[in-house]
Protein backbone atom coordinates (compact mmCIF):
# COMPACT_ATOMS: atom_id res chain seq x y z
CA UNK A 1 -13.96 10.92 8.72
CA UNK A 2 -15.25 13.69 6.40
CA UNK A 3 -18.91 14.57 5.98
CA UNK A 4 -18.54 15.00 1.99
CA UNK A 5 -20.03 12.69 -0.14
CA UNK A 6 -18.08 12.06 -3.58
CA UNK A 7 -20.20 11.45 -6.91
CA UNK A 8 -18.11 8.97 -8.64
CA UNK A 9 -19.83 8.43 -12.52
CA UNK A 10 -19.25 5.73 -14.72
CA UNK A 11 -21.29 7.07 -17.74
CA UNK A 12 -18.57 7.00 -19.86
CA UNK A 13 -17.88 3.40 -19.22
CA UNK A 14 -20.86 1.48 -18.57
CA UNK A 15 -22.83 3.59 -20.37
CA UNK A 16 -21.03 2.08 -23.64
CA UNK A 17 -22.25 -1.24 -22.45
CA UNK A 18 -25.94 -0.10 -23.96
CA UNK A 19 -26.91 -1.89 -27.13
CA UNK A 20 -26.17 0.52 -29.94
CA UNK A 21 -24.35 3.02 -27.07
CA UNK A 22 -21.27 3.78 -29.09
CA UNK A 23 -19.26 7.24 -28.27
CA UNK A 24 -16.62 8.99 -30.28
CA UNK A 25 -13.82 10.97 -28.36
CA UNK A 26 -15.60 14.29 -29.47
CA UNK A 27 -18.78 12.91 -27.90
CA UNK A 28 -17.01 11.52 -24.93
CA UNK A 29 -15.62 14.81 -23.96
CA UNK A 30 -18.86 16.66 -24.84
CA UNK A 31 -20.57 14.36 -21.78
CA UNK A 32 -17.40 14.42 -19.40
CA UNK A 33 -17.98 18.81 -19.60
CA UNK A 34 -21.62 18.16 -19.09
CA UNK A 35 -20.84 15.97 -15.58
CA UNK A 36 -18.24 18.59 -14.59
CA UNK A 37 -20.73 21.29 -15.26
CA UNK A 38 -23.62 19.04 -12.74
CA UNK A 39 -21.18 18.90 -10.16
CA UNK A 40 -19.52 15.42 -10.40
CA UNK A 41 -16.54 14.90 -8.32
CA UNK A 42 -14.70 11.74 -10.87
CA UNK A 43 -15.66 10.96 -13.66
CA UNK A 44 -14.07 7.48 -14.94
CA UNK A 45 -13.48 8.05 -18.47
CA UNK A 46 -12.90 4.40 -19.60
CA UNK A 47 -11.28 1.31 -19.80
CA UNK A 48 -7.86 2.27 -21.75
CA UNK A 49 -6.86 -1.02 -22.61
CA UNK A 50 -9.86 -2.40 -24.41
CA UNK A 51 -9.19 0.11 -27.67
CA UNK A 52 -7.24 2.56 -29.20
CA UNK A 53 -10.80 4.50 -29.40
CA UNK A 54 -10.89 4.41 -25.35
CA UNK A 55 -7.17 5.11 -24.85
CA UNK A 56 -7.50 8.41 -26.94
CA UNK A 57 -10.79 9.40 -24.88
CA UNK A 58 -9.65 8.96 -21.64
CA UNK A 59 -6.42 11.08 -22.74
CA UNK A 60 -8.59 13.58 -24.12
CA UNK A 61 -11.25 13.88 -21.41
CA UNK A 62 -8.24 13.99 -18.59
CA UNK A 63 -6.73 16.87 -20.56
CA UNK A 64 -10.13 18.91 -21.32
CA UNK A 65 -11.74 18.20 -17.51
CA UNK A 66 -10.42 21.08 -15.02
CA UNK A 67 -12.48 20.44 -11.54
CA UNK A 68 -13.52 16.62 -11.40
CA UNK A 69 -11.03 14.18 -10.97
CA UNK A 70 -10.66 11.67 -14.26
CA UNK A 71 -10.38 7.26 -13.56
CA UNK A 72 -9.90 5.33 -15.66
CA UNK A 73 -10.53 0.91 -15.38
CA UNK A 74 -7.69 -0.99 -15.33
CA UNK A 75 -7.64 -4.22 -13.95
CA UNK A 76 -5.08 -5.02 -11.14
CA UNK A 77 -1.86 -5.95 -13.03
CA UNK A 78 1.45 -3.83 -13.46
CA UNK A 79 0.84 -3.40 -17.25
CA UNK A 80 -3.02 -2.31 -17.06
CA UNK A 81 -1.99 0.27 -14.20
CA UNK A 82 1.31 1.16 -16.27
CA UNK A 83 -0.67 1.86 -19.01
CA UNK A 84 -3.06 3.90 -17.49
CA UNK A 85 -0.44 5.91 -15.62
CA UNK A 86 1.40 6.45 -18.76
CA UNK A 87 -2.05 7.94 -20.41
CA UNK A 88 -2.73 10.41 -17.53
CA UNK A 89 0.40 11.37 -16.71
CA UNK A 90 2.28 11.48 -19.91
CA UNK A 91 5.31 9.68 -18.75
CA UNK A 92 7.34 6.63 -20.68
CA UNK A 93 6.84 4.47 -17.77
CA UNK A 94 4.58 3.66 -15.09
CA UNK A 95 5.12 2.76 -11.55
CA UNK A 96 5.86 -0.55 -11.84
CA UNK A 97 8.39 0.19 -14.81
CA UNK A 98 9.68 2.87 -12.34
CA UNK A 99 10.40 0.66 -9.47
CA UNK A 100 11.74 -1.68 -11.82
CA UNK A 101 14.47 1.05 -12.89
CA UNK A 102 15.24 1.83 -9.53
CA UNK A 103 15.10 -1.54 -7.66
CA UNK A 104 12.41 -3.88 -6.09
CA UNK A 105 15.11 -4.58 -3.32
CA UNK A 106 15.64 -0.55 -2.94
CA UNK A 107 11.71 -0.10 -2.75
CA UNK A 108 11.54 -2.73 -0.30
CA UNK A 109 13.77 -1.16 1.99
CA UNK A 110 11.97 2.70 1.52
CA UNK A 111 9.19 0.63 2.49
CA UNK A 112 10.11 -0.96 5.32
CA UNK A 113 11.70 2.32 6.57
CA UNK A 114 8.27 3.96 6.57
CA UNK A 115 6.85 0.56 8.03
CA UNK A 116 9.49 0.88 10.82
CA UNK A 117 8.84 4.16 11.71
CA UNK A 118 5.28 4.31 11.75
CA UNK A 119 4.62 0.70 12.86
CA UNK A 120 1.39 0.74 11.43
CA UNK A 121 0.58 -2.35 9.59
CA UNK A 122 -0.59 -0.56 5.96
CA UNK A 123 3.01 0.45 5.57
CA UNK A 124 4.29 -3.11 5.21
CA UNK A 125 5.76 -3.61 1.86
CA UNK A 126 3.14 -6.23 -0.08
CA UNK A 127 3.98 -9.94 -0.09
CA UNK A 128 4.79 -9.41 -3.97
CA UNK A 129 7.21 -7.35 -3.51
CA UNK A 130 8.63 -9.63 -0.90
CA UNK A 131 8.31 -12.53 -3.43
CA UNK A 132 9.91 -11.04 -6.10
CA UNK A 133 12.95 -10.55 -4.04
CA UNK A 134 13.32 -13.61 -2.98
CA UNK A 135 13.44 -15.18 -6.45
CA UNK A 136 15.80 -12.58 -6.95
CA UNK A 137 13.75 -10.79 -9.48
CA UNK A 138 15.44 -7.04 -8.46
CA UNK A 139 14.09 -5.22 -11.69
CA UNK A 140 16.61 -3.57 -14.55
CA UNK A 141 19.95 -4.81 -12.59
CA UNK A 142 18.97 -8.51 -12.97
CA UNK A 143 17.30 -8.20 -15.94
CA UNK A 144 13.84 -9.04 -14.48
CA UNK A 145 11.46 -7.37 -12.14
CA UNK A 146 7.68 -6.93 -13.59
CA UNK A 147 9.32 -6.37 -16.52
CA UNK A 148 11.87 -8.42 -18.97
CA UNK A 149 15.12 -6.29 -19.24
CA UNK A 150 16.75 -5.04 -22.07
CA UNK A 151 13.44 -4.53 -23.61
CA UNK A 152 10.94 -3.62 -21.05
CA UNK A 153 7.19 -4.15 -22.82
CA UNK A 154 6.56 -0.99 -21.50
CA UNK A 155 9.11 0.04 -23.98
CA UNK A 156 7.68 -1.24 -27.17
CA UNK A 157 6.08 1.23 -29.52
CA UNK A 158 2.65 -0.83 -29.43
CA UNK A 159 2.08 -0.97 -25.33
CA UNK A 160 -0.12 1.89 -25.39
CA UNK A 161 -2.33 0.24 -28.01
CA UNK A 162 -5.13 -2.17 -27.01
């Protein structure tokens, strides 16, 4: 176990909680530079999929911030962590859009390859995968996975937007 201790600030998000706390982008960035600059190891920028306002931010402060790490909120389903993938990263998809395209049934089995060889209990593929499976759910070759297949919601021009 390291010594280190991490500063993990959610200014940006809580702090827009205040009565009468409201932040543009330009502001937004202007405070994630002044936590870089103290010495703050993440900064969580926002919660993308409450507004178009927070989406932009986030994608602005994770391309302006060069040392601390940038979170953002998502809450624990495959679109909120698709979309916030898609913000940081820049990519069309996210990772549950990705396993989607290449098979639940194929990620099952990388998983349970790792499981096998390591035995240790974290590398057991989750129960939803397992689930998903079984109702024969495989992703993009049976036309549903987390997704609906042809037209993934991932996909559509307005799953970025809150």
């Amino acid at each position: 176990m390291s010594d280190r201790l991490y500063i993990f600030d959610t200014t940006l998000r809580d702090g827009e909680q205040v009565p009468g706390c409201q932040l543009n982008t330009v502001e937004k960035i202007e405070v994630a530079r002044a936590l870089e600059a103290l010495g703050v190891d993440i900064i969580e920028a926002g919660f993308p999929i409450t507004s178009e306002g927070d989406f932009e931010a986030v994608r602005a402060i994770s391309r302006t911030v060069k040392r601390a790490e940038v979170a953002a909120l998502a809450r624990a389903n495959p679109q909120d962590i698709d979309r916030a993938w898609m913000v940081f990263a820049g990519m069309k998809q996210g990772p549950f859009g990705i396993m989607d395209l290449v098979g639940l049934d194929v990620v099952y089995d990388i998983e349970m390859s790792y499981y096998n060889e390591s035995k240790d209990p974290k590398d057991i593929p989750p129960k939803a995968l397992k689930d998903k499976i079984e109702k024969k759910e495989l992703g993009v070759k049976t036309g549903k996975g987390f997704y609906t297949y042809p037209n993934p919601e991932y996909a559509k021009p307005d799953f970025l937007k809150p």
